[in-house]
PDB file of N, CA and C in Angstrom:
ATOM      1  N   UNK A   1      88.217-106.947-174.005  1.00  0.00           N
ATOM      2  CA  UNK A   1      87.522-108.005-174.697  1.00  0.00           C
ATOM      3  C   UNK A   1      88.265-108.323-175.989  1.00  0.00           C
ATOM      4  N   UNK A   2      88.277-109.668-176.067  1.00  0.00           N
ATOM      5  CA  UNK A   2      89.056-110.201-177.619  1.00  0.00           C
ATOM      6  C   UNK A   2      87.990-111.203-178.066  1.00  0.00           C
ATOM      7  N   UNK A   3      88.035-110.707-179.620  1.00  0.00           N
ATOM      8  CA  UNK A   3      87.385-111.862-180.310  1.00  0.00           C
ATOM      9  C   UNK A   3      87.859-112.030-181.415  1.00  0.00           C
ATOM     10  N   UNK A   4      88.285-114.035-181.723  1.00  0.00           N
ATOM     11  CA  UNK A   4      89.049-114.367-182.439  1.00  0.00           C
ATOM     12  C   UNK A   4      87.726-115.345-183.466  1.00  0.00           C
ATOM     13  N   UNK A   5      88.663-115.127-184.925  1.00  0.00           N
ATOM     14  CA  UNK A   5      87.915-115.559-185.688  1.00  0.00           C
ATOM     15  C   UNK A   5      88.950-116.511-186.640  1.00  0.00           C
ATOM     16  N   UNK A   6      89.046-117.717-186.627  1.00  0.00           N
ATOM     17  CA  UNK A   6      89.909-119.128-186.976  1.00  0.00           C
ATOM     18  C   UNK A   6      90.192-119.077-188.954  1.00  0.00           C
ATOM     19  N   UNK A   7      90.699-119.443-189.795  1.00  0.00           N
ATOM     20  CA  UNK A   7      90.463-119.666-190.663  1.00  0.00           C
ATOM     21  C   UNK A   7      91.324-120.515-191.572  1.00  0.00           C
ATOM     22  N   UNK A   8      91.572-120.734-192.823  1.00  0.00           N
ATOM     23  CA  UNK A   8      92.645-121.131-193.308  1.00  0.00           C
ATOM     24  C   UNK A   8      92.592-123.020-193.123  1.00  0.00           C
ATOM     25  N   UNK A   9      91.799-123.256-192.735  1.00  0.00           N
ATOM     26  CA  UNK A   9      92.087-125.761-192.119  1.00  0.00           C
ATOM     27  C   UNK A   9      91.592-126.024-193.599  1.00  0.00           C
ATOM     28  N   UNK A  10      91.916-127.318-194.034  1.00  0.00           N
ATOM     29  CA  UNK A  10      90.862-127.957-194.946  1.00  0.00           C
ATOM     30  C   UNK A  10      92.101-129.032-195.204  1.00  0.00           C
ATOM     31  N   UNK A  11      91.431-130.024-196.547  1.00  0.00           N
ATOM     32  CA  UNK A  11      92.629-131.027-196.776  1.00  0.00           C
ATOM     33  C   UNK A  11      93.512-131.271-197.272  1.00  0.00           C
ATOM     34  N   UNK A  12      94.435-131.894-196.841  1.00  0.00           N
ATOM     35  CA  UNK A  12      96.175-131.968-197.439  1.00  0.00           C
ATOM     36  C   UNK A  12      96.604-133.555-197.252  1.00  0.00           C
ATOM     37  N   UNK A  13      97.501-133.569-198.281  1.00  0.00           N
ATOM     38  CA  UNK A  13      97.906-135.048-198.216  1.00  0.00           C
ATOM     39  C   UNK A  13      98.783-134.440-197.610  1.00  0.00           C
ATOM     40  N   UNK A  14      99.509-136.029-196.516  1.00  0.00           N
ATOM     41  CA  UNK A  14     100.436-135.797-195.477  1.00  0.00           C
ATOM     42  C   UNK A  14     102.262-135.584-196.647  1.00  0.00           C
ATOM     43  N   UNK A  15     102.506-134.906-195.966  1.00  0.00           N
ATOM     44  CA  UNK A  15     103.593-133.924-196.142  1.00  0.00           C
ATOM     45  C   UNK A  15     103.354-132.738-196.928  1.00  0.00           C
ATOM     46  N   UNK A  16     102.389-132.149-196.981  1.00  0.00           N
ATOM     47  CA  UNK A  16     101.557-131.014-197.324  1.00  0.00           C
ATOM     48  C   UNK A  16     101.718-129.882-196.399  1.00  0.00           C
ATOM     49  N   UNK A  17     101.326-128.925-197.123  1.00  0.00           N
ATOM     50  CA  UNK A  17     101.254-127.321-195.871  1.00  0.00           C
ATOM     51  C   UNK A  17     100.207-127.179-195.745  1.00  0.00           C
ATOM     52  N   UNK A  18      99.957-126.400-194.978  1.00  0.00           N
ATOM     53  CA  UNK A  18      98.544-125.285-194.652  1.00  0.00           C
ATOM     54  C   UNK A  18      98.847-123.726-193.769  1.00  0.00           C
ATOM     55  N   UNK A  19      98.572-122.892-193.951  1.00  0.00           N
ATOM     56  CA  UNK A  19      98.415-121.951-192.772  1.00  0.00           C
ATOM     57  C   UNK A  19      97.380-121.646-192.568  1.00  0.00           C
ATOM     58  N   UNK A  20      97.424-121.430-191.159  1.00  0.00           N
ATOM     59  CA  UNK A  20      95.780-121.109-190.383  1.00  0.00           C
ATOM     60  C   UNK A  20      96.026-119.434-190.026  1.00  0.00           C
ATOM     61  N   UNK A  21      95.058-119.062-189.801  1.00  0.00           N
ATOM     62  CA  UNK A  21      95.203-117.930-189.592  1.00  0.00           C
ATOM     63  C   UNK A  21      94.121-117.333-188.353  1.00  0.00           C
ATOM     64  N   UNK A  22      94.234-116.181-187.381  1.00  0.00           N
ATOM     65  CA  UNK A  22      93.310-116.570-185.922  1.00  0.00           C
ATOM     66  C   UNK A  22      93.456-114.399-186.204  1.00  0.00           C
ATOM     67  N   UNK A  23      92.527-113.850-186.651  1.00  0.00           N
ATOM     68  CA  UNK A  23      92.171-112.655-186.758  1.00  0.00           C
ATOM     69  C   UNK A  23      91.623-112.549-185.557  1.00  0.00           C
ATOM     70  N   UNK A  24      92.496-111.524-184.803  1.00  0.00           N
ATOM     71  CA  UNK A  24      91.659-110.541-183.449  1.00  0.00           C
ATOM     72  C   UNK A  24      91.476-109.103-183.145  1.00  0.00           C
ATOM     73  N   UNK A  25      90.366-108.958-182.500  1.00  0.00           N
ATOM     74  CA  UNK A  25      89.980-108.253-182.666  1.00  0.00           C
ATOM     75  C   UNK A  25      90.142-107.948-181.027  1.00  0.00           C
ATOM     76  N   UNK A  26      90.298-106.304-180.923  1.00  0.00           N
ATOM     77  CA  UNK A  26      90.422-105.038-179.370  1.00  0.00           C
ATOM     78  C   UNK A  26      91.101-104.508-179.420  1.00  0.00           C
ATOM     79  N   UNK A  27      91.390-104.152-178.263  1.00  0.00           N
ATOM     80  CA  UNK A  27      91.816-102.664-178.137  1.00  0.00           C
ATOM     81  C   UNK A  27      93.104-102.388-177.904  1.00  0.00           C
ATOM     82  N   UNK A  28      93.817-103.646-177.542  1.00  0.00           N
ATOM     83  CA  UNK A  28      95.113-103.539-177.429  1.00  0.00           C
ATOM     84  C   UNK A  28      95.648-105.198-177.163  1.00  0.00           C
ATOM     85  N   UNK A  29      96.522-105.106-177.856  1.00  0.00           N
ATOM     86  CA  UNK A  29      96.842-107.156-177.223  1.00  0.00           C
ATOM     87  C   UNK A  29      98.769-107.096-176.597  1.00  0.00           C
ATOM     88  N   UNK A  30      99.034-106.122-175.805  1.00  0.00           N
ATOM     89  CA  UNK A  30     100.173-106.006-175.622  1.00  0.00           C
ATOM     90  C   UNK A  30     100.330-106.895-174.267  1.00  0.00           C
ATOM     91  N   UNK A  31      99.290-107.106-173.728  1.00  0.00           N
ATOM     92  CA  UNK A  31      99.528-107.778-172.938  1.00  0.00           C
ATOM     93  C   UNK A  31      99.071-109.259-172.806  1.00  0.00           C
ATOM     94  N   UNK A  32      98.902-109.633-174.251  1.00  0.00           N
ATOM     95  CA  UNK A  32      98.095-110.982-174.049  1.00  0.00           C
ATOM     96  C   UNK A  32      99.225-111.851-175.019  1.00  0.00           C
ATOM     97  N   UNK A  33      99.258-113.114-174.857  1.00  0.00           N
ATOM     98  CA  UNK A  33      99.639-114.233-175.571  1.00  0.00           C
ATOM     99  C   UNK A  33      98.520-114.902-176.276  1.00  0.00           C
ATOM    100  N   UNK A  34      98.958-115.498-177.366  1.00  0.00           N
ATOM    101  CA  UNK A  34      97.543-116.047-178.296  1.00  0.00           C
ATOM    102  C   UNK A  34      98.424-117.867-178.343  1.00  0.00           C
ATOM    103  N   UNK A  35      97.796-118.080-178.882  1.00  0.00           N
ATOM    104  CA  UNK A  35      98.022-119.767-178.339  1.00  0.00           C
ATOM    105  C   UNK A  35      97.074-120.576-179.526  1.00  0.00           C
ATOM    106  N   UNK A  36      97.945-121.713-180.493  1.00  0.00           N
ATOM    107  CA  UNK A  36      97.164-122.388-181.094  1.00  0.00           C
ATOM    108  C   UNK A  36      96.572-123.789-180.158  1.00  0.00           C
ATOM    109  N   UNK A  37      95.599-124.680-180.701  1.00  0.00           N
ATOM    110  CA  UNK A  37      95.305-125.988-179.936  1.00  0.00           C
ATOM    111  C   UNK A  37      94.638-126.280-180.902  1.00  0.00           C
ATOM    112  N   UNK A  38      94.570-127.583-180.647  1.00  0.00           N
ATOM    113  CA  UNK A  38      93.623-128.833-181.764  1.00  0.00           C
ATOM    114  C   UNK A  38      93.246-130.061-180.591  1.00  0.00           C
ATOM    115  N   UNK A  39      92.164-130.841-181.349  1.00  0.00           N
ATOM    116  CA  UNK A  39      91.670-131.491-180.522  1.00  0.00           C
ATOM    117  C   UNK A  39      91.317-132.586-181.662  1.00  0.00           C
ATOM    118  N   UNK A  40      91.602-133.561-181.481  1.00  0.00           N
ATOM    119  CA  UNK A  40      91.238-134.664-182.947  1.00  0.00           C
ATOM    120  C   UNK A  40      90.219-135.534-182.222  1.00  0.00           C
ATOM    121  N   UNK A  41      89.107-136.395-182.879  1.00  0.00           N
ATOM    122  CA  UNK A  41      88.447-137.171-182.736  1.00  0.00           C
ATOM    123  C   UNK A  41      89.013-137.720-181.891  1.00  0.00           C
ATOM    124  N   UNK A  42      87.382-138.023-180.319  1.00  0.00           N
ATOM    125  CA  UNK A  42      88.137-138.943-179.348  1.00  0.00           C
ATOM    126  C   UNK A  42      89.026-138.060-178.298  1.00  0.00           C
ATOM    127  N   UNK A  43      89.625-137.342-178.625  1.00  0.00           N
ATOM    128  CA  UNK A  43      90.776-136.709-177.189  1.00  0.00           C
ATOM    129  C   UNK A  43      90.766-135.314-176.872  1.00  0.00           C
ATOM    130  N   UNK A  44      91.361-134.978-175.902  1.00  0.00           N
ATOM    131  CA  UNK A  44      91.145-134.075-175.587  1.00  0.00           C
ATOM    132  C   UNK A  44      91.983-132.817-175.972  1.00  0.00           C
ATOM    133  N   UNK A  45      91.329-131.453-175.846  1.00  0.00           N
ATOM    134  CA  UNK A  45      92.337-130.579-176.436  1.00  0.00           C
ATOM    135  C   UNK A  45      93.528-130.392-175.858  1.00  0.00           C
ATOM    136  N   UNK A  46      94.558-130.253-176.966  1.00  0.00           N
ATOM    137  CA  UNK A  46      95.898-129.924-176.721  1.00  0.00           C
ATOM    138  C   UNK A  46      96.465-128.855-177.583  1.00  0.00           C
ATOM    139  N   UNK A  47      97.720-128.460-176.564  1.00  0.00           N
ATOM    140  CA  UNK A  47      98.474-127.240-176.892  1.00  0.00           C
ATOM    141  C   UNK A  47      99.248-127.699-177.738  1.00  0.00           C
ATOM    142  N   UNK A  48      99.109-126.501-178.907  1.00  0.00           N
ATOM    143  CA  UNK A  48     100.331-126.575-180.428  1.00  0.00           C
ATOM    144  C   UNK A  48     101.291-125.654-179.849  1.00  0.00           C
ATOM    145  N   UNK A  49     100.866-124.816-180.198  1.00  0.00           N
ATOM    146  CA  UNK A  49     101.988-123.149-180.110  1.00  0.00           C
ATOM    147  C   UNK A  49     101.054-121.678-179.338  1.00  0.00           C
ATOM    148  N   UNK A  50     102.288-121.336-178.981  1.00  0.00           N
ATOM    149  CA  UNK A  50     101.667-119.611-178.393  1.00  0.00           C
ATOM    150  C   UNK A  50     102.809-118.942-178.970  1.00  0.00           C
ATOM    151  N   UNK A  51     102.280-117.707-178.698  1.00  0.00           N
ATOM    152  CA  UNK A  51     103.074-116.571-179.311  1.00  0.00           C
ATOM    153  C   UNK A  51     103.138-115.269-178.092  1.00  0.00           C
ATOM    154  N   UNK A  52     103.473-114.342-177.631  1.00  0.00           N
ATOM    155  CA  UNK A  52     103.644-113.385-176.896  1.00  0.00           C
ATOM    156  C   UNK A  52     103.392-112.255-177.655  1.00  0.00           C
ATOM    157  N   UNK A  53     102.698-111.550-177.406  1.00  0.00           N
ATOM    158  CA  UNK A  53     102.254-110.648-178.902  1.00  0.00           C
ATOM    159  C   UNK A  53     103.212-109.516-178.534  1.00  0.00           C
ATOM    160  N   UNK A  54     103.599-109.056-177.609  1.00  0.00           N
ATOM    161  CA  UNK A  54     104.347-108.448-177.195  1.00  0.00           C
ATOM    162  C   UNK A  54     105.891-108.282-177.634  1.00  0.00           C
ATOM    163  N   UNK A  55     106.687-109.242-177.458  1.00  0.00           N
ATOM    164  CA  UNK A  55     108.225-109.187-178.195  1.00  0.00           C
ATOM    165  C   UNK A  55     108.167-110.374-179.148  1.00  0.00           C
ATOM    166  N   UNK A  56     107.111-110.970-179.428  1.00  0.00           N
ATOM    167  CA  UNK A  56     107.369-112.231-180.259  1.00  0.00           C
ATOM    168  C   UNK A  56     107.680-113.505-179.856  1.00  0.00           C
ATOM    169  N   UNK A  57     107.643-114.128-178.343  1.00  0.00           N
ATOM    170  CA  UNK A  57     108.331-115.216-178.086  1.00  0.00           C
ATOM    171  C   UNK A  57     107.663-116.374-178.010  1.00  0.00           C
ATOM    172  N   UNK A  58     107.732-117.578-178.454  1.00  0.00           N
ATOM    173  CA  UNK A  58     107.541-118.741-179.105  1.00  0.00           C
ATOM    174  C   UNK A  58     107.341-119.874-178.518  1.00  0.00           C
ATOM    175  N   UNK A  59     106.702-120.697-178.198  1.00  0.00           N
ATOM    176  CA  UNK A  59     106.380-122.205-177.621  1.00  0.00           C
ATOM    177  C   UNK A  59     105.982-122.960-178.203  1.00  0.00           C
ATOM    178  N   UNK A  60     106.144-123.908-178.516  1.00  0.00           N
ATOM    179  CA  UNK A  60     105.811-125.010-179.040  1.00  0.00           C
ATOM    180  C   UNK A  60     105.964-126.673-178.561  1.00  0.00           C
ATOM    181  N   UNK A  61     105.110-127.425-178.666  1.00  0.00           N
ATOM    182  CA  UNK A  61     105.211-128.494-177.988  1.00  0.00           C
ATOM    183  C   UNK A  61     105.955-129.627-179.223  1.00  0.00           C
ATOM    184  N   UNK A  62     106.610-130.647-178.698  1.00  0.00           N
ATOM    185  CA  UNK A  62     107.921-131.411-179.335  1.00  0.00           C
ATOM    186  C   UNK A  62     107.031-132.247-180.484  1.00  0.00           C
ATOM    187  N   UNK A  63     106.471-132.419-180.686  1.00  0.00           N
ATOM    188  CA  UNK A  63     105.816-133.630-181.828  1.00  0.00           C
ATOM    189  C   UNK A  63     105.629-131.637-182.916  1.00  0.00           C
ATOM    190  N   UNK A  64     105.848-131.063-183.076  1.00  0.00           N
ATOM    191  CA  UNK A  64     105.371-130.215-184.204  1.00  0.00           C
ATOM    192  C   UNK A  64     106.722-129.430-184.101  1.00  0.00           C
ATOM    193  N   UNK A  65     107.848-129.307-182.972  1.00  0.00           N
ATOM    194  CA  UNK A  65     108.922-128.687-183.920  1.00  0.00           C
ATOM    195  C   UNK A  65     109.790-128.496-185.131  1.00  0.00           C
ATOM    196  N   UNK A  66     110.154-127.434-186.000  1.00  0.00           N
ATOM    197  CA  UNK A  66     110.713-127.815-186.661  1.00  0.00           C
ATOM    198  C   UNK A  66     109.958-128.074-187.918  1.00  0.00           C
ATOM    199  N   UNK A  67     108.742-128.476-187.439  1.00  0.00           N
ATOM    200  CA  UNK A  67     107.481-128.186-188.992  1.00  0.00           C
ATOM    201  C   UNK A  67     106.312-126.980-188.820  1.00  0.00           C
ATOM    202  N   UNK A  68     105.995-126.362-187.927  1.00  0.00           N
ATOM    203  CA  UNK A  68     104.639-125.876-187.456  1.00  0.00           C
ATOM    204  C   UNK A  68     106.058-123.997-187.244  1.00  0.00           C
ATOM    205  N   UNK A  69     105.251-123.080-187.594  1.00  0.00           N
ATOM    206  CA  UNK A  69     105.404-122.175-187.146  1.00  0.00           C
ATOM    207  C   UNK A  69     104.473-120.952-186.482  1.00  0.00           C
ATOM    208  N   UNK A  70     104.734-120.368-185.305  1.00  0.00           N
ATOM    209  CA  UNK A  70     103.417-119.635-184.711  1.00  0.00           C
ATOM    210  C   UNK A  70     104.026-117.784-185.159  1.00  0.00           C
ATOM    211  N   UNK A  71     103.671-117.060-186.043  1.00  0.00           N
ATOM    212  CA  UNK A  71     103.687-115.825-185.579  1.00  0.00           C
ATOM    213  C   UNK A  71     102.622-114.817-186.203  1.00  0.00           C
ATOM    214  N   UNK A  72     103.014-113.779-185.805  1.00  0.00           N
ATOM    215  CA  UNK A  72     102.084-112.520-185.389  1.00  0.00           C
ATOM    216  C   UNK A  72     102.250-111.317-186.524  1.00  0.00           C
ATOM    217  N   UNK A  73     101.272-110.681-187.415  1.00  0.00           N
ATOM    218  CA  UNK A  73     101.697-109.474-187.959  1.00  0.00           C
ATOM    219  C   UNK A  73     101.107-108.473-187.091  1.00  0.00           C
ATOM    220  N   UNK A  74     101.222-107.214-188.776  1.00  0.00           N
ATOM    221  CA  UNK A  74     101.139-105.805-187.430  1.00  0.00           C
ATOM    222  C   UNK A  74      99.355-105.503-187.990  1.00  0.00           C
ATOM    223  N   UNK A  75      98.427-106.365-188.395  1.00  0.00           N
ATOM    224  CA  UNK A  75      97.475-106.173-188.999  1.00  0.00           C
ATOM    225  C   UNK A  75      96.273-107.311-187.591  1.00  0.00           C
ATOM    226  N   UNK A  76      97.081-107.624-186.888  1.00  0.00           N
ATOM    227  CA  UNK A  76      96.161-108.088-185.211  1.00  0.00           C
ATOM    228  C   UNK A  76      95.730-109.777-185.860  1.00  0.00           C
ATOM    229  N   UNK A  77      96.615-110.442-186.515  1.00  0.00           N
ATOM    230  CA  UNK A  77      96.689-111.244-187.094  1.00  0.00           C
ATOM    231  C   UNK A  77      97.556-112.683-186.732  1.00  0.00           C
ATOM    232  N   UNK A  78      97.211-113.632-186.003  1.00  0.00           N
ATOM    233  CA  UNK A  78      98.254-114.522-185.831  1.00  0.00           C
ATOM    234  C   UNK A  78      98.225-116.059-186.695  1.00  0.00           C
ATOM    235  N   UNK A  79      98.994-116.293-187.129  1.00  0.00           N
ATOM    236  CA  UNK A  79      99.303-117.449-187.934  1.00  0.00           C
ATOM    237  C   UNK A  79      99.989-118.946-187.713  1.00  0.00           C
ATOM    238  N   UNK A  80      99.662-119.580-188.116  1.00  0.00           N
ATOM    239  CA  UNK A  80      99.988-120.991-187.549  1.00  0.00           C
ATOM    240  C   UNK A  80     100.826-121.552-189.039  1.00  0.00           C
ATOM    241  N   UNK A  81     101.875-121.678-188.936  1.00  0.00           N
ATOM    242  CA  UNK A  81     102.436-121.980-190.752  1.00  0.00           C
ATOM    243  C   UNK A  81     102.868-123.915-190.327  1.00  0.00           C
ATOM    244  N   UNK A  82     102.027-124.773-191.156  1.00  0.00           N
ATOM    245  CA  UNK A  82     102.357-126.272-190.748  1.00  0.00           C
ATOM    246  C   UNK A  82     102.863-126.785-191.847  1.00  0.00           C
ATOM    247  N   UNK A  83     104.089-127.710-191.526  1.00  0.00           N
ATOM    248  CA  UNK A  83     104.483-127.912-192.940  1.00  0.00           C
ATOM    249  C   UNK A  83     104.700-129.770-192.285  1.00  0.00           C
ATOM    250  N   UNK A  84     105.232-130.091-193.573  1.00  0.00           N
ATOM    251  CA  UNK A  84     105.139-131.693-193.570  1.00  0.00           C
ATOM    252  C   UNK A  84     104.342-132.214-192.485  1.00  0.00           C
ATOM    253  N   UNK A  85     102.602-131.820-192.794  1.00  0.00           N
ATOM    254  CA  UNK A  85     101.704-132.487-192.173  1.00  0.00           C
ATOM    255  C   UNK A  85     102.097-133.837-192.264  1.00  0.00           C
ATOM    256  N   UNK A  86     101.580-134.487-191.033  1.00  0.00           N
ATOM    257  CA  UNK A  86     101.357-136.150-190.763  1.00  0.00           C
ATOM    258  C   UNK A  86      99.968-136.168-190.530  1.00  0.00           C
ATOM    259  N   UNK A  87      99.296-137.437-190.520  1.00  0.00           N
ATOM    260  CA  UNK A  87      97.863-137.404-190.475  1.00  0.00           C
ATOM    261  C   UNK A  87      97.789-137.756-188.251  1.00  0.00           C
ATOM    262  N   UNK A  88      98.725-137.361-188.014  1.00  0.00           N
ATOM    263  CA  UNK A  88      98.250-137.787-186.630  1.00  0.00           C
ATOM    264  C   UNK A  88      98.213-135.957-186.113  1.00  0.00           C
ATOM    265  N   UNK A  89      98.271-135.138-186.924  1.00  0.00           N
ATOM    266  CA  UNK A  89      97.965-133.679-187.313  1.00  0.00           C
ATOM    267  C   UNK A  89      96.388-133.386-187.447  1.00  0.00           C
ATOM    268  N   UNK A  90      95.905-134.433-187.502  1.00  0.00           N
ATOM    269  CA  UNK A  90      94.207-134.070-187.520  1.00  0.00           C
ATOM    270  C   UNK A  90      93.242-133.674-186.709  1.00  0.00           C
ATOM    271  N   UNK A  91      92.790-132.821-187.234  1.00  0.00           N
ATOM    272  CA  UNK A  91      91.988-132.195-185.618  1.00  0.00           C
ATOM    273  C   UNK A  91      91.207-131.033-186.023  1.00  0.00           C
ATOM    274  N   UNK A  92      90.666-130.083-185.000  1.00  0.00           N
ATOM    275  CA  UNK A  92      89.871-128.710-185.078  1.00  0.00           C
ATOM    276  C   UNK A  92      90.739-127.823-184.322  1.00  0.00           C
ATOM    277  N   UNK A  93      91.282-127.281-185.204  1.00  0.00           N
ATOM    278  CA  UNK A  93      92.743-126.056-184.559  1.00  0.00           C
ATOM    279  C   UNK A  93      91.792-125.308-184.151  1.00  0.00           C
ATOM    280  N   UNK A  94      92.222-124.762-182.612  1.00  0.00           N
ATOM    281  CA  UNK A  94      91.413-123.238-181.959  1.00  0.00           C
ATOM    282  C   UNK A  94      92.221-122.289-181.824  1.00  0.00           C
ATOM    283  N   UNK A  95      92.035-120.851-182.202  1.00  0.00           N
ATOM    284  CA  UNK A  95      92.735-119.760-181.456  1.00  0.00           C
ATOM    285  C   UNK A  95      92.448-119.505-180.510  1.00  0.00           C
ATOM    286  N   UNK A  96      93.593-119.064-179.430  1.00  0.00           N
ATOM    287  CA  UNK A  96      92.678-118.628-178.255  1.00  0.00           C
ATOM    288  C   UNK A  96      94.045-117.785-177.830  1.00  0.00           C
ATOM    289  N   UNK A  97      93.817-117.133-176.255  1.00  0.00           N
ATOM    290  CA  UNK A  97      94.401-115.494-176.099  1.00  0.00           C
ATOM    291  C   UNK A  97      94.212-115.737-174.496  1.00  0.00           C
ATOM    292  N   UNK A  98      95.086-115.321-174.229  1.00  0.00           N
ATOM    293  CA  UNK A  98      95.139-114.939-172.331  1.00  0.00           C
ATOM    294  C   UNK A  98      96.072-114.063-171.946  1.00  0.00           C
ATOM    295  N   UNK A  99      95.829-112.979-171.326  1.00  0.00           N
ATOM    296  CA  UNK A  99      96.397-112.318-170.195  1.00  0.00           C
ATOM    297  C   UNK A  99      97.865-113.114-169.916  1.00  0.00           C
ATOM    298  N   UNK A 100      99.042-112.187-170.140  1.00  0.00           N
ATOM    299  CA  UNK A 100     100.320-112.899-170.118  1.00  0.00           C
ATOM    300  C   UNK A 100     100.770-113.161-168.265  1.00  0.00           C
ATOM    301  N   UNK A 101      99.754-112.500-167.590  1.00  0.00           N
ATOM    302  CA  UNK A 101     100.235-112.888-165.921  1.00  0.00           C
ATOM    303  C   UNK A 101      99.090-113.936-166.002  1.00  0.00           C
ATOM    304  N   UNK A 102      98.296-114.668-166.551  1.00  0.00           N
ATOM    305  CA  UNK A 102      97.276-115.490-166.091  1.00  0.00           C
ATOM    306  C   UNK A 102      98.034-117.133-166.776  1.00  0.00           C
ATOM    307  N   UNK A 103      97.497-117.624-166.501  1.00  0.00           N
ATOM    308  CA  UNK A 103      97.877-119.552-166.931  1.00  0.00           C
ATOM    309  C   UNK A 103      96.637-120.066-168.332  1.00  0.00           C
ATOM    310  N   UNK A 104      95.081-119.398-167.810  1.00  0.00           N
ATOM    311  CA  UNK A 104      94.193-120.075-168.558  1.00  0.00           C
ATOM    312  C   UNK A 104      94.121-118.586-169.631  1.00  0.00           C
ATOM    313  N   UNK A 105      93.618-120.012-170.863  1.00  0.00           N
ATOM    314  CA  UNK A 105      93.017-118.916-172.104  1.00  0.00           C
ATOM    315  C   UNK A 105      91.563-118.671-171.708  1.00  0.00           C
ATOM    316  N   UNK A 106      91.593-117.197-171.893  1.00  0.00           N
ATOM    317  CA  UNK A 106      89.789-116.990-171.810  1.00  0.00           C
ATOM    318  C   UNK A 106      89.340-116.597-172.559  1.00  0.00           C
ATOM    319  N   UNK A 107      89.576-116.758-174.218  1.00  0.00           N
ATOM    320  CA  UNK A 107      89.125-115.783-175.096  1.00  0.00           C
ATOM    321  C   UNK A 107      89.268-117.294-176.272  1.00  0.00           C
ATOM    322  N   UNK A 108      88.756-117.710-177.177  1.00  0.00           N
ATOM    323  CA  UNK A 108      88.769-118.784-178.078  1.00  0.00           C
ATOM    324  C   UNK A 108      87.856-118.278-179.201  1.00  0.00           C
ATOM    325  N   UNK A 109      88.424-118.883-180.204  1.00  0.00           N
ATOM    326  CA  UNK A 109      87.595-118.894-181.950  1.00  0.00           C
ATOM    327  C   UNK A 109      86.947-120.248-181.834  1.00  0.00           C
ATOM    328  N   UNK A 110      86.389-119.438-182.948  1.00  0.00           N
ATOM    329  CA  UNK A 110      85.005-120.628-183.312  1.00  0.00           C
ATOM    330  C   UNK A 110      85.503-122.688-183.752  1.00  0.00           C
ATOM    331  N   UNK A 111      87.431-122.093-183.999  1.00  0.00           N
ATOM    332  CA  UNK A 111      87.771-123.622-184.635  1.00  0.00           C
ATOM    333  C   UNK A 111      88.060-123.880-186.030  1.00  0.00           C
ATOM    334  N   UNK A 112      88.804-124.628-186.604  1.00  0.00           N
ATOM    335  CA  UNK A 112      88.704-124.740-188.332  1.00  0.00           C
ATOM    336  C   UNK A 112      89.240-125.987-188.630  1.00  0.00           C
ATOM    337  N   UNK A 113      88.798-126.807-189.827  1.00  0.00           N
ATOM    338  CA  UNK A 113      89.322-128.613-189.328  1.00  0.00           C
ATOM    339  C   UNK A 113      90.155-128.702-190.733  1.00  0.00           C
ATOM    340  N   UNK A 114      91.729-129.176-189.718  1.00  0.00           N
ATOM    341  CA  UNK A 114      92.441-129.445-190.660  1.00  0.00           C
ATOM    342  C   UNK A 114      92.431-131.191-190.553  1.00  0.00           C
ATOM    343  N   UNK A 115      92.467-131.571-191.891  1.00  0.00           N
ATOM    344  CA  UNK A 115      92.561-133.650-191.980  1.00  0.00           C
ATOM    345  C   UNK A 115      93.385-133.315-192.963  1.00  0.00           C
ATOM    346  N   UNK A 116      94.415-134.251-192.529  1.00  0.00           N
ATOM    347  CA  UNK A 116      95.482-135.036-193.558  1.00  0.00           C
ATOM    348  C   UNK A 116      95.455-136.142-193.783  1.00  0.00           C
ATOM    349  N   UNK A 117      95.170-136.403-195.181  1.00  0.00           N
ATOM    350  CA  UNK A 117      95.505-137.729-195.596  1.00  0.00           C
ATOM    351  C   UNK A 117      96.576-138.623-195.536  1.00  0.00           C
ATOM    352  N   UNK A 118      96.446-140.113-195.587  1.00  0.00           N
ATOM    353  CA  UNK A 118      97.417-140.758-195.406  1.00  0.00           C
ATOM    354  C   UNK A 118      97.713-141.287-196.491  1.00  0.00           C
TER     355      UNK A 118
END
């Protein structure tokens, strides 16, 4: 069992930072990947970044490379580091966690709303 708890969203003028931060909690996460997503007014959720908690390895989808970073400390802690927000960046970031042989996340936080101004 994992349970993630979101934190760190609030407002930034666009080209601003933020880090989010997705605290979990069990018994072992060597075998799970954690995975950011946001969902903005109107659409549906989409994938930011995952992480492999395991050796560290990295995904990210093309509209956030290069500004957004996903990683992991040794305190069961994963982080979302966003830099030169744009306001098309707006949304309710989720943590969430799956089993590295599975496809779906089954484990999600409560959410935290980052808005950037324009």
């Amino acid at each position: 069992q994992v349970q993630l708890v979101e934190s760190g969203g609030g407002l930034v003028q666009a080209g601003g930072s933020l880090r989010l931060s997705c605290a979990a909690s069990g018994r072992t996460f060597s075998m799970y990947s954690f995975g950011w997503f946001r969902q903005a007014p109107g659409k549906e959720r989409e994938f930011v970044a995952s992480i492999r908690w395991n050796d560290g390895s990295t995904s990210y989808i093309d509209s956030v490379k290069g500004r957004f970073t996903i990683s992991r400390d040794s305190k069961n802690t994963v982080y979302l580091q966003m830099n030169n927000l744009k306001p098309e960046d707006t949304g309710v970031y989720y943590c969430g966690a799956r089993l590295v042989v599975r496809n779906e996340y089954t484990y999600w936080g409560q959410g935290t709303q980052v808005t950037v101004s324009s």
